[in-house]
Protein backbone atom coordinates (compact mmCIF):
# COMPACT_ATOMS: atom_id res chain seq x y z
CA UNK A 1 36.75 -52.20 -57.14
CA UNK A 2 39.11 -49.99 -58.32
CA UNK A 3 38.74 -47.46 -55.37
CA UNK A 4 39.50 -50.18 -52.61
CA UNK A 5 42.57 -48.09 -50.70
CA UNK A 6 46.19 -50.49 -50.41
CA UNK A 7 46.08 -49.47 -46.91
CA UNK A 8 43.40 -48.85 -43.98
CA UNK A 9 43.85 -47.93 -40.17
CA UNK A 10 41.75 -49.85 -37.85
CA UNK A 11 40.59 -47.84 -34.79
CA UNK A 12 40.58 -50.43 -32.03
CA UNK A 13 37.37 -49.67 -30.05
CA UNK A 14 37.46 -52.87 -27.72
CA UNK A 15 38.86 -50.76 -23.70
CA UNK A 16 36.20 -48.75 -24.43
CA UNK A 17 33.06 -49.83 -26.95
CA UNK A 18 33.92 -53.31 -25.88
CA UNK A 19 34.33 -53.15 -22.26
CA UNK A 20 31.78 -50.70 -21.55
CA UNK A 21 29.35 -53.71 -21.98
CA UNK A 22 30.56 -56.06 -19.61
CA UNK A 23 30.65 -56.02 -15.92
CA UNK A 24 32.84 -53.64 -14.34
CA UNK A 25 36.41 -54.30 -15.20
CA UNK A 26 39.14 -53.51 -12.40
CA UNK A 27 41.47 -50.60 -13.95
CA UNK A 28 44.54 -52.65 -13.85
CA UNK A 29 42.93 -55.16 -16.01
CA UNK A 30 42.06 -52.17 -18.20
CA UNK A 31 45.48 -51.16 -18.91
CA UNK A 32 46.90 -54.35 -19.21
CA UNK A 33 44.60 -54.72 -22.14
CA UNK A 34 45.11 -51.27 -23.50
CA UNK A 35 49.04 -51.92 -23.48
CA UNK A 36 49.17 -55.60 -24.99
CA UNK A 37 47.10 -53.80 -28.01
CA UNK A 38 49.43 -51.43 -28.47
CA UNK A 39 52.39 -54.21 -29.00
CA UNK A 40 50.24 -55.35 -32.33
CA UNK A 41 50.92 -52.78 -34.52
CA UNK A 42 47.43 -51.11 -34.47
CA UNK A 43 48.37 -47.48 -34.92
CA UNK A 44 44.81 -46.30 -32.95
CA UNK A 45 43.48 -47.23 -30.08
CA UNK A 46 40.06 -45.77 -28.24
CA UNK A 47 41.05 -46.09 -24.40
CA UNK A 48 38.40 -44.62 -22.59
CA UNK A 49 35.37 -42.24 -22.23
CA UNK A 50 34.96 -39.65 -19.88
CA UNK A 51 31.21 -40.09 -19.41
CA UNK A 52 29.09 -39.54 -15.91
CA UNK A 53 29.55 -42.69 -14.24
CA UNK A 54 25.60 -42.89 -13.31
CA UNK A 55 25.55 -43.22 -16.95
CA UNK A 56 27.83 -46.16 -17.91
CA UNK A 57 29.42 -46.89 -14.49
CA UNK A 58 31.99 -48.85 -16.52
CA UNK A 59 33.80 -46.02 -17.62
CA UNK A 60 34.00 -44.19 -14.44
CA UNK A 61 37.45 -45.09 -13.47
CA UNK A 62 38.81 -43.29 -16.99
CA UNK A 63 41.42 -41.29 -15.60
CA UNK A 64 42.87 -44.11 -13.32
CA UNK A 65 43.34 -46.10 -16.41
CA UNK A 66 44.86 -43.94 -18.62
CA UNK A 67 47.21 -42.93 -16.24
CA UNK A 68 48.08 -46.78 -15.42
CA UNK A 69 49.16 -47.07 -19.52
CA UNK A 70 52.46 -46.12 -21.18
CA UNK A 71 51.74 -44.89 -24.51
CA UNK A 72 53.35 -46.97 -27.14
CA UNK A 73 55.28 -45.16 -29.64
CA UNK A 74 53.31 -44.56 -32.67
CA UNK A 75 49.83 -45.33 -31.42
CA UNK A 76 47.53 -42.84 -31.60
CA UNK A 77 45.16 -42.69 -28.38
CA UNK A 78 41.57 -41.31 -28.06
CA UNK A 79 39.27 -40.51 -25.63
CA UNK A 80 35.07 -40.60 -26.16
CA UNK A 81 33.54 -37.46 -24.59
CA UNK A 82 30.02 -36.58 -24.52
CA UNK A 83 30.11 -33.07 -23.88
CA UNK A 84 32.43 -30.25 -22.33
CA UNK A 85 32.69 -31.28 -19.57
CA UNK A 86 33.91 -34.73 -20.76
CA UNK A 87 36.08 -32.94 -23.03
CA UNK A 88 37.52 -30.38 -20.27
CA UNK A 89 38.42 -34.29 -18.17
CA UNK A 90 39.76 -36.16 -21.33
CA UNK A 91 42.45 -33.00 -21.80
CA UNK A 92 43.31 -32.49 -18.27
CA UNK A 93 43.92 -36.07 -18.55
CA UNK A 94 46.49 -35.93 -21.25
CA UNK A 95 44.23 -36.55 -24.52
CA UNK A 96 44.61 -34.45 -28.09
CA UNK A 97 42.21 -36.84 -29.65
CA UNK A 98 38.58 -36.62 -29.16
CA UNK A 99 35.50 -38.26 -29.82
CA UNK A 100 31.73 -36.95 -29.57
CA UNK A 101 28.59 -38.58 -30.32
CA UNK A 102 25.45 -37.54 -31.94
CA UNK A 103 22.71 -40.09 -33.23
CA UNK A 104 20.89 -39.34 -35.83
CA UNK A 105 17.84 -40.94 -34.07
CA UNK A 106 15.98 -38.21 -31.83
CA UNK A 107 14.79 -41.30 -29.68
CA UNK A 108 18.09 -42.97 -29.10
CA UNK A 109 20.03 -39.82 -28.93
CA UNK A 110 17.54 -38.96 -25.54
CA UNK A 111 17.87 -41.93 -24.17
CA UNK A 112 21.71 -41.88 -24.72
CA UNK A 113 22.41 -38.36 -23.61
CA UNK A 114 18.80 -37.11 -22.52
CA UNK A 115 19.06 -34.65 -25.48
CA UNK A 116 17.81 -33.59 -28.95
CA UNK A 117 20.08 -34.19 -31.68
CA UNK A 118 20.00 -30.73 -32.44
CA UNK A 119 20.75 -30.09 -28.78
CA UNK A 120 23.48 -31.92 -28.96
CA UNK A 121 24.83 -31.02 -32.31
CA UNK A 122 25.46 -27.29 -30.20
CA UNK A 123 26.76 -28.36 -27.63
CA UNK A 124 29.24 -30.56 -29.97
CA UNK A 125 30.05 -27.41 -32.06
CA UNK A 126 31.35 -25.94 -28.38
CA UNK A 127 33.65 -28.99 -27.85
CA UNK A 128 35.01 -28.79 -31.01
CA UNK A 129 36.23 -25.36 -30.78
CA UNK A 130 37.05 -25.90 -27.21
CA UNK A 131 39.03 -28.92 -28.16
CA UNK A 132 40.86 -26.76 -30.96
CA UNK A 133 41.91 -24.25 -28.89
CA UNK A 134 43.44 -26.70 -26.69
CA UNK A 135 45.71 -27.96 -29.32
CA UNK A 136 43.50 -31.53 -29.98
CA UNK A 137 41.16 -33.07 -32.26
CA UNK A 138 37.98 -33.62 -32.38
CA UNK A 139 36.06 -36.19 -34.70
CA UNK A 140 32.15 -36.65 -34.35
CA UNK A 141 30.57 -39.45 -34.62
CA UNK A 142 26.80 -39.82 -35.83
CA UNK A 143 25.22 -42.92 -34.29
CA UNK A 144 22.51 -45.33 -35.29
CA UNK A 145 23.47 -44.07 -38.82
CA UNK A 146 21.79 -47.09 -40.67
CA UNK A 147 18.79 -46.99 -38.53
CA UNK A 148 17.52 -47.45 -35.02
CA UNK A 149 16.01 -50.03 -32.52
CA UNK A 150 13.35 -47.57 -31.55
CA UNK A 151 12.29 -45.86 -34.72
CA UNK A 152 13.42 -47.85 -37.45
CA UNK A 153 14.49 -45.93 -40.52
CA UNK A 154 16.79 -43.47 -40.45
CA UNK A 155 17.32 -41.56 -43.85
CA UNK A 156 20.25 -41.13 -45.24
CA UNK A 157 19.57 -37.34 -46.16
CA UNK A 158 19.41 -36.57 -42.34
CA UNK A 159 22.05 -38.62 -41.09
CA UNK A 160 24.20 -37.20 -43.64
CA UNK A 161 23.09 -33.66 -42.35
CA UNK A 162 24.07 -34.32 -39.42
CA UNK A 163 27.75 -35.12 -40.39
CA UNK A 164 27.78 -32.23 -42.60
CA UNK A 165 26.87 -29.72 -40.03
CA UNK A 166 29.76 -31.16 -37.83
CA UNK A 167 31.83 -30.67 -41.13
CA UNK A 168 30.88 -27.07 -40.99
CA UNK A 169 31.43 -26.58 -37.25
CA UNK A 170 34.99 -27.46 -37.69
CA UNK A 171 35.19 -31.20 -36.77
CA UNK A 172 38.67 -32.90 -38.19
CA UNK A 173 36.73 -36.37 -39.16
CA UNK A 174 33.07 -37.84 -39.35
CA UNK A 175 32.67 -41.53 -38.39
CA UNK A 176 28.94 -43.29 -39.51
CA UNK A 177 27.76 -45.42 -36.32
CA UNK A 178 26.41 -48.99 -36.83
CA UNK A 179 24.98 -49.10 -33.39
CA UNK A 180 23.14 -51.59 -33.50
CA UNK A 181 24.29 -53.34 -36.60
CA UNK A 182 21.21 -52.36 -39.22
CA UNK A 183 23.39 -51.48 -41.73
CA UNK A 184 23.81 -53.59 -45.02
CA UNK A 185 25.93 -53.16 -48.07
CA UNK A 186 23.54 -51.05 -50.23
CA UNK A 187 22.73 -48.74 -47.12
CA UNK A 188 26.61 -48.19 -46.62
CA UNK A 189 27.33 -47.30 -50.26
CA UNK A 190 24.41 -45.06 -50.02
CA UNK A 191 25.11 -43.10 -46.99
CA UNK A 192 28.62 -42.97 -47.75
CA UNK A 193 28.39 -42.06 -51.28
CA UNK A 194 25.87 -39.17 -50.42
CA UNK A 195 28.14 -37.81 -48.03
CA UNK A 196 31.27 -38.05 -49.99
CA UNK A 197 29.75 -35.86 -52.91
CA UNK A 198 29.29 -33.37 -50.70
CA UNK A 199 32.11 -33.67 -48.68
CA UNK A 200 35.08 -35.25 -50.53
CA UNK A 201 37.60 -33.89 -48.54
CA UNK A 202 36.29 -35.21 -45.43
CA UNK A 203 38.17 -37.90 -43.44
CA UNK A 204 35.37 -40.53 -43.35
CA UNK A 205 35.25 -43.52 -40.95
CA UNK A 206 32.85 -46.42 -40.39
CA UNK A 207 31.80 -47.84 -36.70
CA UNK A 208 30.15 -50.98 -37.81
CA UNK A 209 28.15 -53.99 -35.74
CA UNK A 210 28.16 -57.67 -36.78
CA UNK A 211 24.95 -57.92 -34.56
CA UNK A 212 22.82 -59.74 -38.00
CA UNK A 213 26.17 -60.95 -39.12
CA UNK A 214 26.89 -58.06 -41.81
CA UNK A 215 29.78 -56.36 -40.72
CA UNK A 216 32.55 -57.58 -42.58
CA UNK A 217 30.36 -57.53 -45.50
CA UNK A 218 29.42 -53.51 -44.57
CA UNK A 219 33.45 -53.33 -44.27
CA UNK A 220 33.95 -54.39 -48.00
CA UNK A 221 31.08 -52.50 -48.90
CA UNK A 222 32.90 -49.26 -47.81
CA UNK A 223 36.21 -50.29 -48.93
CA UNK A 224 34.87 -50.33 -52.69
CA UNK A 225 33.88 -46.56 -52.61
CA UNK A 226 37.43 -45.62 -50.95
CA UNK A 227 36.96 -45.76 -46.97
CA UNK A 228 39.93 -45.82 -45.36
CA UNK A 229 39.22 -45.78 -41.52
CA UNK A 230 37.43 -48.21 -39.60
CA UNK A 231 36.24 -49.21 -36.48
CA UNK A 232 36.44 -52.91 -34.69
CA UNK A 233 36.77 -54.38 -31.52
CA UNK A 234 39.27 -57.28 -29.94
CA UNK A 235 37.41 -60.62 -29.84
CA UNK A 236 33.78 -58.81 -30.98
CA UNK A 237 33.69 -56.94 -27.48
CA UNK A 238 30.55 -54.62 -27.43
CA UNK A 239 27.42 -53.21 -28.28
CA UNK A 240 25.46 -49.80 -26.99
CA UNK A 241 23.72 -49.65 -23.21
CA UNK A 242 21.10 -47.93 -24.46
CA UNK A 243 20.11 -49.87 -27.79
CA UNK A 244 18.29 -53.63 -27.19
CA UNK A 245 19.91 -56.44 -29.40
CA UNK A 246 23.33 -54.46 -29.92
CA UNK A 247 25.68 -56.78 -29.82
CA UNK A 248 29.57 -56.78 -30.35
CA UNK A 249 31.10 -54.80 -33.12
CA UNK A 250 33.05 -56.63 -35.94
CA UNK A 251 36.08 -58.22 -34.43
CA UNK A 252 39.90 -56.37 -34.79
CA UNK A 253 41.40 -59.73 -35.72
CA UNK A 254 38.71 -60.91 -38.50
CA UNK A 255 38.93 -57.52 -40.03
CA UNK A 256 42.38 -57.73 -40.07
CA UNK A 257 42.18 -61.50 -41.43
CA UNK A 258 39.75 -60.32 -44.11
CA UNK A 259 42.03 -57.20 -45.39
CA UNK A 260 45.33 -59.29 -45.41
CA UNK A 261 43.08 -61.77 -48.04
CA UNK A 262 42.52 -58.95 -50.14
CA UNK A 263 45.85 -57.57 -49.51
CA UNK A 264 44.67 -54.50 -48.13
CA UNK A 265 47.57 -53.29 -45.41
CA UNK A 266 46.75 -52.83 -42.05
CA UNK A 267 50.14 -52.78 -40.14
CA UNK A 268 49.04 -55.14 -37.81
CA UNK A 269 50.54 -58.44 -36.24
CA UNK A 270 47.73 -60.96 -37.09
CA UNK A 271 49.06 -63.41 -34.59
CA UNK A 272 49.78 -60.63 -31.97
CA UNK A 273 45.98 -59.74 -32.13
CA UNK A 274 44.54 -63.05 -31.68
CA UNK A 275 46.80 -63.54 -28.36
CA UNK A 276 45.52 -59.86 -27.18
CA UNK A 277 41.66 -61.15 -28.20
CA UNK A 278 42.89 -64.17 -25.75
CA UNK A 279 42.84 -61.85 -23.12
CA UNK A 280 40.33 -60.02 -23.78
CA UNK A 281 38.19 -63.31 -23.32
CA UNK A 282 39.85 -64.45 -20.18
CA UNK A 283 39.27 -60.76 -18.35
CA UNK A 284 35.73 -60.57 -19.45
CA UNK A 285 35.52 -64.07 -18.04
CA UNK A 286 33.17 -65.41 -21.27
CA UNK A 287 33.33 -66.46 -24.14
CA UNK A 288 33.92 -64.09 -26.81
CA UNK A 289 31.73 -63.93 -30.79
CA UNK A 290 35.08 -63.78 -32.95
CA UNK A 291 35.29 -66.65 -35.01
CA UNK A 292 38.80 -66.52 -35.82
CA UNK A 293 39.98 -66.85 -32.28
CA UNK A 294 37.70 -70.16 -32.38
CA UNK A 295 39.70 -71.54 -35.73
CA UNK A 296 42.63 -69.12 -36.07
CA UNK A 297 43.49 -68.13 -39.61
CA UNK A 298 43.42 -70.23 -42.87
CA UNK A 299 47.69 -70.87 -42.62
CA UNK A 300 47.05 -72.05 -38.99
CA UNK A 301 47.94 -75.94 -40.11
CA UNK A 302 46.58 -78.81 -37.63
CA UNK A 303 49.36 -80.61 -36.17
């Protein structure tokens, strides 16, 4: 236990992760959401993704929302691209953080991006130099990392290849994808712990599901060997379009409700959150999985 960091950041994935699953949200609704999460003190927020819109016709209006939002000071805002193209759309647009995806699963990375991985681990290796020498980052992110809906077992040894090949084609962070929330405690110490000895200087972040109701404890799991940067989504928003069963990711506000308990700092405004997860429920117009915006926090006294 001694490794678990005093602080994390949480990477609020909700505009994007979150809302990419739902039926088409109005751009104005997407900003609004976007800037009340920026008033909570999360420090980084995932806004869009500059994706074909035949693809996830959700996303297509990226560029209208980003330019509806004023930046909040000190928030750090990113943009998912799947290619150059995306990437060329997401600068023009203003970003100098970036996001690209790889799964580790040759099934679910054709049916994502009608690629191999090893396709798309080239083309990946082009954005991140392009993204470079535009003055932005670029961290990759290696999907159904704990194992996939189509094929089952993924091991560790190639999903940690992966990552380690974007290591050596310059990207500034690897994040391991739950997508479809497979993972478990042991896997995540396992995967993370093989990648860390051979890349200990790595920024490392975790994109975990709470679709079999492990996330939090996937969370802790990575927390005890030293991870410092996750992943979660307002209210449990999400899953994947192209993975059956994926359903939301861990919520911002229990993850936030969990680290507080163990007096891990996130910098956020518990309370803030669960009004923002509020919102997030009334604009997707159901109700959300968190828990805690069912029974608020432990302090929250009945009256």
């Amino acid at each position: 236990m001694s490794d678990i960091p005093s602080s994390v950041v949480l990477r609020e994935v909700g505009p994007r992760d979150g809302l990419q699953n739902e039926a088409p949200v109005p751009a104005a609704r997407k900003a609004e959401l976007i800037a009340a999460l920026g008033t909570t003190g999360l420090s980084r927020i995932e806004a869009v993704a500059f994706v074909h819109p035949k693809a996830i016709p959700q996303m297509a209006d990226a560029a209208e929302v980003w330019a509806a939002v004023a930046p909040a000071p000190g928030v750090g805002y990113s943009a998912l691209v799947p290619n150059l193209n995306g990437a060329r759309r997401a600068l023009a647009a203003g970003f100098t953080d970036l996001e690209v995806v790889v799964s580790a699963s040759e099934t679910h990375n054709l049916r994502n991006v009608n690629r191999t991985p090893e396709q798309s681990l080239d083309g990946i290796a082009e954005v991140i130099d392009f993204a470079h020498g535009s003055g932005a980052t670029c961290q990759v992110i290696v999907a159904t990392a704990f194992g996939c809906p189509y094929e089952g077992e993924v091991p560790a040894e190639r999903v940690a290849a992966f990552a380690l090949r974007a290591v050596a084609d310059g990207a500034d962070s690897v994040c391991f994808g739950d997508t479809t929330g497979m993972g478990s405690p042991p896997r995540v110490r396992r995967l993370t712990g093989l990648f860390r000895d051979q890349a200990p200087d790595t920024r490392l972040a975790l994109h975990l599901h709470d679709t079999r109701g492990t996330g939090l404890a996937n969370l802790v799991a990575g927390l005890e060997l030293g991870v410092a940067e996750f992943d979660a989504s307002v209210g449990g928003l999400g899953g994947c379009p192209y993975a059956p069963g994926a359903t939301g990711n861990i919520a911002s506000e229990e993850a936030v409700y969990l680290l507080q308990e163990m007096s891990v700092h996130t910098g956020v405004d518990l309370e803030a959150l669960l009004e923002v997860a509020a919102l997030a429920q009334e604009i997707v117009g159901r109700e959300l999985p968190s828990r805690l915006l069912k029974a608020g926090p432990r302090t929250r006294l009945s009256v």
